[in-house]
PDB file of N, CA and C in Angstrom:
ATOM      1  N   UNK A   1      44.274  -6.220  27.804  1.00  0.00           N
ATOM      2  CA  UNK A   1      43.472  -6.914  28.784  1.00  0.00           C
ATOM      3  C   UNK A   1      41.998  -6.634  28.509  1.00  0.00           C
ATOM      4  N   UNK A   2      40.976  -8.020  28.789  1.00  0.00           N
ATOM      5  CA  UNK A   2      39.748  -7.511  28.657  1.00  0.00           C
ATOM      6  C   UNK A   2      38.867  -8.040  29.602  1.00  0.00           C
ATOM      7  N   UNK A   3      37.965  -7.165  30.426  1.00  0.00           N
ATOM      8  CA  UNK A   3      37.441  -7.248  31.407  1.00  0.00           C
ATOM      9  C   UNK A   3      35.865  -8.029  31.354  1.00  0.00           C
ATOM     10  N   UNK A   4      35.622  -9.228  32.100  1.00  0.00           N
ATOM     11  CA  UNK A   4      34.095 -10.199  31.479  1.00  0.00           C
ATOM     12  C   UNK A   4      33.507 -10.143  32.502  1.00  0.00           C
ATOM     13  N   UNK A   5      32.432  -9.291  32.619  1.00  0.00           N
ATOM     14  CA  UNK A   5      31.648 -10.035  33.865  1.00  0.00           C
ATOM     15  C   UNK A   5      29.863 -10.940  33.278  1.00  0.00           C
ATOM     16  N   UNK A   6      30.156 -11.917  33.968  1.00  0.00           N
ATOM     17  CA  UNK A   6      28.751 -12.963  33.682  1.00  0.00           C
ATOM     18  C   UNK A   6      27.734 -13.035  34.867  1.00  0.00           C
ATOM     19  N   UNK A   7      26.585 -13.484  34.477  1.00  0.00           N
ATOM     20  CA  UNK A   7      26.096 -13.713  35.527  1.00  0.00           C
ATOM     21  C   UNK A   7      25.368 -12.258  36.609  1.00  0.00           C
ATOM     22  N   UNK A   8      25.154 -11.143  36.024  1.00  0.00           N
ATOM     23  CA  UNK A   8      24.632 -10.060  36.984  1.00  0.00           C
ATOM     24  C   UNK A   8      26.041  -9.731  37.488  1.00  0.00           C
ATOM     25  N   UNK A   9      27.109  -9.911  36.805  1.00  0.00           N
ATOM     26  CA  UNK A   9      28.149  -9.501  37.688  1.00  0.00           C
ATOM     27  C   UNK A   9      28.833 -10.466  39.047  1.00  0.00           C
ATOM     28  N   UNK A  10      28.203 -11.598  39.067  1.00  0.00           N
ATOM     29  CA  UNK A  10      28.469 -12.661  40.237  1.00  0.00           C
ATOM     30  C   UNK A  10      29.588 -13.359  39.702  1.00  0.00           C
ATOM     31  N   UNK A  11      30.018 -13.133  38.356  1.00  0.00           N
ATOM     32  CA  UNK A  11      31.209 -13.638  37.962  1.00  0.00           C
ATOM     33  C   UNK A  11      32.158 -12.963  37.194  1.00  0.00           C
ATOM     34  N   UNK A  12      33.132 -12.249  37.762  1.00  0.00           N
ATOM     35  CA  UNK A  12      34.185 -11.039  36.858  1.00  0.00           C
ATOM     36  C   UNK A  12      35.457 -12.093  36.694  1.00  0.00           C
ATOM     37  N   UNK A  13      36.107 -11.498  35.596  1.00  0.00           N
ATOM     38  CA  UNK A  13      37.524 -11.928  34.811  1.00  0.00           C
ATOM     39  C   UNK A  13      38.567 -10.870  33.763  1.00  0.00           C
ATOM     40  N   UNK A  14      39.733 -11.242  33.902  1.00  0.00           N
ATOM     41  CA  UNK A  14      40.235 -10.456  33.285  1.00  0.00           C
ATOM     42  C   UNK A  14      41.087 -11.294  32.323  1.00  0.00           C
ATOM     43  N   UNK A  15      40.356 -11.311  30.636  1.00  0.00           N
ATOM     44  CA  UNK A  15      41.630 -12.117  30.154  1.00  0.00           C
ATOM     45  C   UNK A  15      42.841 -10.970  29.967  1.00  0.00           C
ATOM     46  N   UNK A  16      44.060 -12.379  29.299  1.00  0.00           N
ATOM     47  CA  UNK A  16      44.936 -11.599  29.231  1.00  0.00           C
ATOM     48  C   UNK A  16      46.187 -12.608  27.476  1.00  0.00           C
ATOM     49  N   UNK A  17      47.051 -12.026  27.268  1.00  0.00           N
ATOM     50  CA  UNK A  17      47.796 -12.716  26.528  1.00  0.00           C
ATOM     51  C   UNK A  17      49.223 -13.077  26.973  1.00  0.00           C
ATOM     52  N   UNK A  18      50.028 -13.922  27.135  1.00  0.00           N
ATOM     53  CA  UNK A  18      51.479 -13.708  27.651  1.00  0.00           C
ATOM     54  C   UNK A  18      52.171 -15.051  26.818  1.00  0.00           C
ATOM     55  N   UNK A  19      53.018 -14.442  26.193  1.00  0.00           N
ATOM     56  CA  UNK A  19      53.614 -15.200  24.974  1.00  0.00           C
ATOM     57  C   UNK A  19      53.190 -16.516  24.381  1.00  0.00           C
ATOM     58  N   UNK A  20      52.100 -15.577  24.116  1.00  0.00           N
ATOM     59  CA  UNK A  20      51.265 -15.931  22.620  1.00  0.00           C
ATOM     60  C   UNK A  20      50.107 -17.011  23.585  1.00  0.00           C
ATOM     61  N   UNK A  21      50.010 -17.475  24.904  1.00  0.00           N
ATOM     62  CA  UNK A  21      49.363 -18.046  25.671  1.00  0.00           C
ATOM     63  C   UNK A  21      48.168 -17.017  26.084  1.00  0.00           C
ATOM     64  N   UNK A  22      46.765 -18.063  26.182  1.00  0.00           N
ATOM     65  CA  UNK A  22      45.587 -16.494  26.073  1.00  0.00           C
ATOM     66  C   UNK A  22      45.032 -17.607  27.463  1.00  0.00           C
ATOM     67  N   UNK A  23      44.799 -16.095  28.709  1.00  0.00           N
ATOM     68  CA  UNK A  23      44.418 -16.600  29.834  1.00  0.00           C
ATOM     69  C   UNK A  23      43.327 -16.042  30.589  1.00  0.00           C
ATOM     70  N   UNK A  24      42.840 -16.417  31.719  1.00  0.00           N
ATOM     71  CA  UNK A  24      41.984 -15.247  32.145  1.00  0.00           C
ATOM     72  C   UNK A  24      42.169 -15.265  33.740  1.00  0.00           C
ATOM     73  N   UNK A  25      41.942 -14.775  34.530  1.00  0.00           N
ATOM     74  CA  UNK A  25      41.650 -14.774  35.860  1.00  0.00           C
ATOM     75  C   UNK A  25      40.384 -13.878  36.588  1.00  0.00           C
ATOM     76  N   UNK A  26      39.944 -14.544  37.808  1.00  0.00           N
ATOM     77  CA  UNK A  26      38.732 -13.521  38.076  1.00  0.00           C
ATOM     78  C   UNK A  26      38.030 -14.557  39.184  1.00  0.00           C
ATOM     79  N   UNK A  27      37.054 -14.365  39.663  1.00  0.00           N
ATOM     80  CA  UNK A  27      36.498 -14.080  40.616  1.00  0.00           C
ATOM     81  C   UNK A  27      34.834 -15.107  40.452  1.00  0.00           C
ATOM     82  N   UNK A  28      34.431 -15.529  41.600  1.00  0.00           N
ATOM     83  CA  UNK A  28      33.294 -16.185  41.462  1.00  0.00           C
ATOM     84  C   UNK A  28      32.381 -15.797  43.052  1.00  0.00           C
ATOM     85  N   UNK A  29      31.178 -15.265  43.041  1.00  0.00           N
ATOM     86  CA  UNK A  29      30.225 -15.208  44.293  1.00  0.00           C
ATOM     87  C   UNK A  29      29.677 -16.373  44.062  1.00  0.00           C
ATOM     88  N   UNK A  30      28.957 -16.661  45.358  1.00  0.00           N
ATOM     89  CA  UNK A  30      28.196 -18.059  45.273  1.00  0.00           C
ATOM     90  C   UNK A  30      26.835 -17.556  44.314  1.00  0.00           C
ATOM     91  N   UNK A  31      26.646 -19.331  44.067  1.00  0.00           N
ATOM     92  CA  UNK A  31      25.539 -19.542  42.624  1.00  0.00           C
ATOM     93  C   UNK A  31      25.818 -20.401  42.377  1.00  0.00           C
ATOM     94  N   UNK A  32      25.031 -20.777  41.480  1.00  0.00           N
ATOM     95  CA  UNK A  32      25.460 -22.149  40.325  1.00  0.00           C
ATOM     96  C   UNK A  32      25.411 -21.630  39.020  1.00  0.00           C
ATOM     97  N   UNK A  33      26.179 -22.110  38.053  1.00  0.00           N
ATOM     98  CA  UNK A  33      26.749 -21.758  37.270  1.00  0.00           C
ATOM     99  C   UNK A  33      26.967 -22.560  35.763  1.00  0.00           C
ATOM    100  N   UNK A  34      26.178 -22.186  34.692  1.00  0.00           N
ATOM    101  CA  UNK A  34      26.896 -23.631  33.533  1.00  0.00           C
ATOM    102  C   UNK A  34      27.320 -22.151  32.215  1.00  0.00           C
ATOM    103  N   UNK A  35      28.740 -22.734  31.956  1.00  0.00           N
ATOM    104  CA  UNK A  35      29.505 -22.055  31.127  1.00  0.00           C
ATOM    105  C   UNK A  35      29.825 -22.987  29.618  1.00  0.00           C
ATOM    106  N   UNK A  36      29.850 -22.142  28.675  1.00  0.00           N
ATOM    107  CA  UNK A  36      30.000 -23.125  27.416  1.00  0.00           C
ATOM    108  C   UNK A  36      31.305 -22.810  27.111  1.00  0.00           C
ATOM    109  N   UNK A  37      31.996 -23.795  26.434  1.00  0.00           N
ATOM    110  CA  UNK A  37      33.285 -23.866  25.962  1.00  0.00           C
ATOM    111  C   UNK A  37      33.934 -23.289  24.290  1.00  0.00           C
ATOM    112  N   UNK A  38      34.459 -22.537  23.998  1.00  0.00           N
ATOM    113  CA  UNK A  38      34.725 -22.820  22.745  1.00  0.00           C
ATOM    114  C   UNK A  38      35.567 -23.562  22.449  1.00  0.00           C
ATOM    115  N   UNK A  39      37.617 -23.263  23.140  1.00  0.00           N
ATOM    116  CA  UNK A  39      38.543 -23.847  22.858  1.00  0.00           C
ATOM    117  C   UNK A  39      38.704 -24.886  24.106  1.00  0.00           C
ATOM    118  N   UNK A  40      39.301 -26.010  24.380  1.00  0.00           N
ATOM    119  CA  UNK A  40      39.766 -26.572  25.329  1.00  0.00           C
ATOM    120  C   UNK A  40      40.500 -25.442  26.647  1.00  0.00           C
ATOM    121  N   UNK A  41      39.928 -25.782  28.225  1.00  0.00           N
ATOM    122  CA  UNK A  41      40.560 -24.867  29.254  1.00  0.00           C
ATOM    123  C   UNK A  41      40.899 -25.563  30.497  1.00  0.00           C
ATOM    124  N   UNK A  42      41.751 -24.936  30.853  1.00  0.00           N
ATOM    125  CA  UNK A  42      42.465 -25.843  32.277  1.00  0.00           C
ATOM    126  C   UNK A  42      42.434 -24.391  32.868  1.00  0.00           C
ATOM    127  N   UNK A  43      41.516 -25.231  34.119  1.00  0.00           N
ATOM    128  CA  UNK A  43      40.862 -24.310  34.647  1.00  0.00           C
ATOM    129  C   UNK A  43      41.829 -24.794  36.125  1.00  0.00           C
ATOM    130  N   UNK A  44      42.341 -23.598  37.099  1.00  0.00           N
ATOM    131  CA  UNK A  44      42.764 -23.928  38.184  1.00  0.00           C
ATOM    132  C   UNK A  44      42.260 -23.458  38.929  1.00  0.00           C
ATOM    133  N   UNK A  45      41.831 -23.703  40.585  1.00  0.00           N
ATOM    134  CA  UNK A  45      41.319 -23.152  41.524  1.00  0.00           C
ATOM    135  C   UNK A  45      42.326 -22.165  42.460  1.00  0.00           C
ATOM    136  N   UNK A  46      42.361 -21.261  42.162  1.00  0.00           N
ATOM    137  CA  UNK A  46      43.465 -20.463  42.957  1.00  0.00           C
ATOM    138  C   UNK A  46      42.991 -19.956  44.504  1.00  0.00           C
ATOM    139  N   UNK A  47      41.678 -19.598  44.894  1.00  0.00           N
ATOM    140  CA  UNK A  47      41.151 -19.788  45.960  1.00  0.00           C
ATOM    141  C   UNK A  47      39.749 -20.045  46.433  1.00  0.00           C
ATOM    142  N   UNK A  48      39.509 -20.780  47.659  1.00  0.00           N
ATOM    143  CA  UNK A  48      38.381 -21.484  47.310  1.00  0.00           C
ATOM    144  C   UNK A  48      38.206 -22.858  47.154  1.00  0.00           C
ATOM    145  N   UNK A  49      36.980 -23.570  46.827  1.00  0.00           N
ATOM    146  CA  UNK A  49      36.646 -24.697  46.590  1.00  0.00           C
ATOM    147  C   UNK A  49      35.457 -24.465  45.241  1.00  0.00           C
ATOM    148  N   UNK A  50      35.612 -25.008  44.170  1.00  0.00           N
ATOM    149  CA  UNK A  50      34.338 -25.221  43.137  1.00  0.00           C
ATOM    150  C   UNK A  50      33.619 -26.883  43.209  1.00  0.00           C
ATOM    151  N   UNK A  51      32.228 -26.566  43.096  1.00  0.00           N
ATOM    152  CA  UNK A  51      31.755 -27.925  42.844  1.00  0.00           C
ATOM    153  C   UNK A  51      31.540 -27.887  41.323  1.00  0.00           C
ATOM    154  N   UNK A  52      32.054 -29.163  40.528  1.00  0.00           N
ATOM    155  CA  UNK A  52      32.037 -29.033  38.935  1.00  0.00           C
ATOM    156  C   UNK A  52      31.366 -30.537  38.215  1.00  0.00           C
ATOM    157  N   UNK A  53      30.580 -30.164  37.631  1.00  0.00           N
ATOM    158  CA  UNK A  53      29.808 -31.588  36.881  1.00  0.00           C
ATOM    159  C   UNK A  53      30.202 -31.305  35.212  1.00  0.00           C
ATOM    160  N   UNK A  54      31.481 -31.943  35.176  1.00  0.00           N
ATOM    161  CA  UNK A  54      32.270 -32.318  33.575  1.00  0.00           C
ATOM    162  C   UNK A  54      31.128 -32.835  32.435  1.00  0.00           C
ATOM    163  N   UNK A  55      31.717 -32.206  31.437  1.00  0.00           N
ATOM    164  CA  UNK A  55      30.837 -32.815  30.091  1.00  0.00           C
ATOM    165  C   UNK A  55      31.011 -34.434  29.949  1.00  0.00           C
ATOM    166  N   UNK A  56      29.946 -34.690  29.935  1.00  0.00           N
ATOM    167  CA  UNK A  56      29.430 -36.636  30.139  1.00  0.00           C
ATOM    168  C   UNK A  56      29.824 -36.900  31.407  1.00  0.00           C
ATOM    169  N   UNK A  57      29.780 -36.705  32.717  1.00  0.00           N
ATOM    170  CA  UNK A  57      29.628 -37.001  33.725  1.00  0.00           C
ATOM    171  C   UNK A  57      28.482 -36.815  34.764  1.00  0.00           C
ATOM    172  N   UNK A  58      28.234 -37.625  35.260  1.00  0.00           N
ATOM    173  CA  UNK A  58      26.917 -38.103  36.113  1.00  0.00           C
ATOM    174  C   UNK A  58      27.165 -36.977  37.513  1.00  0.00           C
ATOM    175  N   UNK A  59      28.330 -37.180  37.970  1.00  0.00           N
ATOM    176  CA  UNK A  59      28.522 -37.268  39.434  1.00  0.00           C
ATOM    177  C   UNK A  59      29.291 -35.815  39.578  1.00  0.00           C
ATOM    178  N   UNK A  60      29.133 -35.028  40.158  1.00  0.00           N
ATOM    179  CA  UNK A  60      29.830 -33.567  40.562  1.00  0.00           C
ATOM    180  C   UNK A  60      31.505 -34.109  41.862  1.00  0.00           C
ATOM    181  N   UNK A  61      32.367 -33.274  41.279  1.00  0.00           N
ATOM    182  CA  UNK A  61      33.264 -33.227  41.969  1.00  0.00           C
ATOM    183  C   UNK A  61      33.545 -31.588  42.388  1.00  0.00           C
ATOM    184  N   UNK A  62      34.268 -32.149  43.642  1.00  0.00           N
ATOM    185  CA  UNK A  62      35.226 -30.828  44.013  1.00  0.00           C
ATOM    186  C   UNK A  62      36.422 -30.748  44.190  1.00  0.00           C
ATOM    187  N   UNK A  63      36.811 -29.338  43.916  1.00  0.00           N
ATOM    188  CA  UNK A  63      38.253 -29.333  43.283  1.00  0.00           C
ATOM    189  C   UNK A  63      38.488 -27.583  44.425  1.00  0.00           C
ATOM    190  N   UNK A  64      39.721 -27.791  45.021  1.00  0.00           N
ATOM    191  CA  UNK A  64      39.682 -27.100  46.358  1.00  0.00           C
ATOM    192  C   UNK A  64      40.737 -26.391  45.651  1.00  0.00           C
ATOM    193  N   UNK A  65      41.689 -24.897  46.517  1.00  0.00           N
ATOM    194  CA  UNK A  65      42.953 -24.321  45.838  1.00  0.00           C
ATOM    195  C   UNK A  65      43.956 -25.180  45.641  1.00  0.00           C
ATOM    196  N   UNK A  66      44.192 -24.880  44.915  1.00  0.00           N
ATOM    197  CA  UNK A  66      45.519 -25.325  43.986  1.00  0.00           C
ATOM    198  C   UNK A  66      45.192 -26.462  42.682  1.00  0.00           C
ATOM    199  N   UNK A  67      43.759 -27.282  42.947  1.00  0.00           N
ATOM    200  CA  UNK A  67      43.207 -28.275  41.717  1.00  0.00           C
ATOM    201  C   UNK A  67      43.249 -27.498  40.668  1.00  0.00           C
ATOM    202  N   UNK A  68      43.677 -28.662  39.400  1.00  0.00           N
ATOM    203  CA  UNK A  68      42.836 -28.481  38.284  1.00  0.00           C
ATOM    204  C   UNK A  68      42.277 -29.422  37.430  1.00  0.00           C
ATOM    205  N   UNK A  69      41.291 -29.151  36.828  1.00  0.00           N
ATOM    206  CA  UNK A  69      40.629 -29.697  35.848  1.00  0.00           C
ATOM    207  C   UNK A  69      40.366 -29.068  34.229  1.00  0.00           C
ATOM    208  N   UNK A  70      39.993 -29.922  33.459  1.00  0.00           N
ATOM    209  CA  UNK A  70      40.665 -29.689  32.019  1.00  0.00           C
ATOM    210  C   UNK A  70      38.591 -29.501  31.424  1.00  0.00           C
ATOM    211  N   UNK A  71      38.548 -29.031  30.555  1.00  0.00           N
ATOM    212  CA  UNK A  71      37.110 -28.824  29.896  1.00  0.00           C
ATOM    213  C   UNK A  71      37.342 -29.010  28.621  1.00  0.00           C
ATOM    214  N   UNK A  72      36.977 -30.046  27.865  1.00  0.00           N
ATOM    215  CA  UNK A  72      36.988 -29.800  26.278  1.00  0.00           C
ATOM    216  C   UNK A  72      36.559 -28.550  25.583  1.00  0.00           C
ATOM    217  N   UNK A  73      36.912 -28.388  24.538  1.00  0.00           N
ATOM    218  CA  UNK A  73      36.344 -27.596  23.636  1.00  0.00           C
ATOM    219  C   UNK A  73      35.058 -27.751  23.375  1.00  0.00           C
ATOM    220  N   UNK A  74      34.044 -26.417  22.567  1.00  0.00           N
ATOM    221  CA  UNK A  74      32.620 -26.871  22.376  1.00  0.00           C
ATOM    222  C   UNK A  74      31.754 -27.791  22.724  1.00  0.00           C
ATOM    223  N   UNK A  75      31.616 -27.394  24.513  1.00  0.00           N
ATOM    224  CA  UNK A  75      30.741 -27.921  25.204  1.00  0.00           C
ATOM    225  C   UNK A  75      30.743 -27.180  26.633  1.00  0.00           C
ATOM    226  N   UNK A  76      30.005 -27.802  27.657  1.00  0.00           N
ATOM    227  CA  UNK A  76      29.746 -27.085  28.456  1.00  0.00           C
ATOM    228  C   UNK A  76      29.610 -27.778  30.054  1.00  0.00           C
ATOM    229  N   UNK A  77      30.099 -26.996  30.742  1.00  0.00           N
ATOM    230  CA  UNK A  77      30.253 -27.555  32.538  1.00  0.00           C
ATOM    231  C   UNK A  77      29.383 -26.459  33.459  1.00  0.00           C
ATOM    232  N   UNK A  78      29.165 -27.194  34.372  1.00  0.00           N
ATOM    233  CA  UNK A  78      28.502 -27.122  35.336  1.00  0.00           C
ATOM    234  C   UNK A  78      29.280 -25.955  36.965  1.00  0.00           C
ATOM    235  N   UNK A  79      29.248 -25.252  37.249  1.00  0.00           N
ATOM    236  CA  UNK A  79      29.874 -24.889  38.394  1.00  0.00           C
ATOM    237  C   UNK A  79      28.862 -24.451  39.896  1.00  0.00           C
ATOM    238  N   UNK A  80      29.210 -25.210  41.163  1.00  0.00           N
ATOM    239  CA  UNK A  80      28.266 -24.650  42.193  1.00  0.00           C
ATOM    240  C   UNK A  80      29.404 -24.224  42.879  1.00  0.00           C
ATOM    241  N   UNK A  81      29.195 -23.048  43.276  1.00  0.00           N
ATOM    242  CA  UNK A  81      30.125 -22.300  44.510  1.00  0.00           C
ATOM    243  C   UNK A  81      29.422 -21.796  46.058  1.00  0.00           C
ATOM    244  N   UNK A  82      30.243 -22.432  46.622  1.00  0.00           N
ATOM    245  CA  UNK A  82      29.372 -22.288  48.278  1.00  0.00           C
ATOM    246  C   UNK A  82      29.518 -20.877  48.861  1.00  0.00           C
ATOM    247  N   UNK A  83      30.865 -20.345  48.239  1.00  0.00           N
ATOM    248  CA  UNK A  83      31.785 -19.310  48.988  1.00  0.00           C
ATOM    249  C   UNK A  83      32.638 -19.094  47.916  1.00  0.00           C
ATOM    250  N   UNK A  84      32.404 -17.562  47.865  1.00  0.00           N
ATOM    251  CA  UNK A  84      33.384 -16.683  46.907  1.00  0.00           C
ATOM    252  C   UNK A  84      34.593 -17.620  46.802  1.00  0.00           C
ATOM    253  N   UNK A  85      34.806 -17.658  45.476  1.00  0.00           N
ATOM    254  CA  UNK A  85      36.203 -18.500  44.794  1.00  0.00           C
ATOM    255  C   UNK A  85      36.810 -17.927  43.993  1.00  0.00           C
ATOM    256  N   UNK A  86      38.275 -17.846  43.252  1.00  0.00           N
ATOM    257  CA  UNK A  86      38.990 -17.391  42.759  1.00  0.00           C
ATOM    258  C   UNK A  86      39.962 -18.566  41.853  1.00  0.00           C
ATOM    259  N   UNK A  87      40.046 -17.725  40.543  1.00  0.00           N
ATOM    260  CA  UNK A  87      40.201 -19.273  39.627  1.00  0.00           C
ATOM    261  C   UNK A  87      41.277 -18.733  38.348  1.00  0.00           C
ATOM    262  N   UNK A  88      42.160 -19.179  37.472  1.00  0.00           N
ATOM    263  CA  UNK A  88      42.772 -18.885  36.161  1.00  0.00           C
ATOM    264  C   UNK A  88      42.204 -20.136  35.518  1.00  0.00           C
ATOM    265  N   UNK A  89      41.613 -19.149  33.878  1.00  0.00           N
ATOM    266  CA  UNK A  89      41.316 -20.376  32.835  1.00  0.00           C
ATOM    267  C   UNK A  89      42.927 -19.883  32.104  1.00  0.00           C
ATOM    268  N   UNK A  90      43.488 -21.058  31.684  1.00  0.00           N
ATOM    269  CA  UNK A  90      44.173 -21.214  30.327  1.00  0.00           C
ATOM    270  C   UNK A  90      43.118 -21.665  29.244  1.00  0.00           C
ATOM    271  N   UNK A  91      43.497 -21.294  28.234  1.00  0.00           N
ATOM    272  CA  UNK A  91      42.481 -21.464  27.101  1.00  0.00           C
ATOM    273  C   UNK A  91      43.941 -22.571  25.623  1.00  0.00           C
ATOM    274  N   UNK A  92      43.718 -23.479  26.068  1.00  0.00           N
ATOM    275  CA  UNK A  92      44.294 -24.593  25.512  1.00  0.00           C
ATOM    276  C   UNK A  92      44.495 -24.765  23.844  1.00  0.00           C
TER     277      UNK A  92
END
């Protein structure tokens, strides 16, 4: 397991591996937020609400617990959080 925090610490994670699948889970304080991509990630909201502005998109959506949304590879999204959120990336 390896422990990420971003952001001053306003954003902790813990990846992890589970048959042969590489994941992470962790934690978000409010902020706004833009993260770059290496591999493709399906990102789920496990608690909470995220506001997210997708690579080539104009318009911000929100995605409440239990959503998910997908991020290409090598590029980069947008995140605003109103209220501490809680999230798993799969790394695709």
């Amino acid at each position: 397991m390896k422990v990420n925090e971003y952001f001053d610490s306003k954003v902790m994670s813990i990846g992890f591996e589970s048959s042969g699948q590489r994941s992470s889970v962790g934690v978000m304080d409010t902020g706004e937020y833009t993260f770059d991509t290496a591999a493709p990630e399906r990102m789920t909201v496990v608690a909470g609400e995220m506001t997210v502005k997708l690579p080539g998109n104009t318009e911000w959506q929100t995605f409440s617990t239990g959503d998910k949304f997908e991020v290409p590879g090598e590029s980069s999204f947008k995140l605003q959080i109103a209220q501490p959120a809680a999230y798993r990336c799969d790394y695709l």
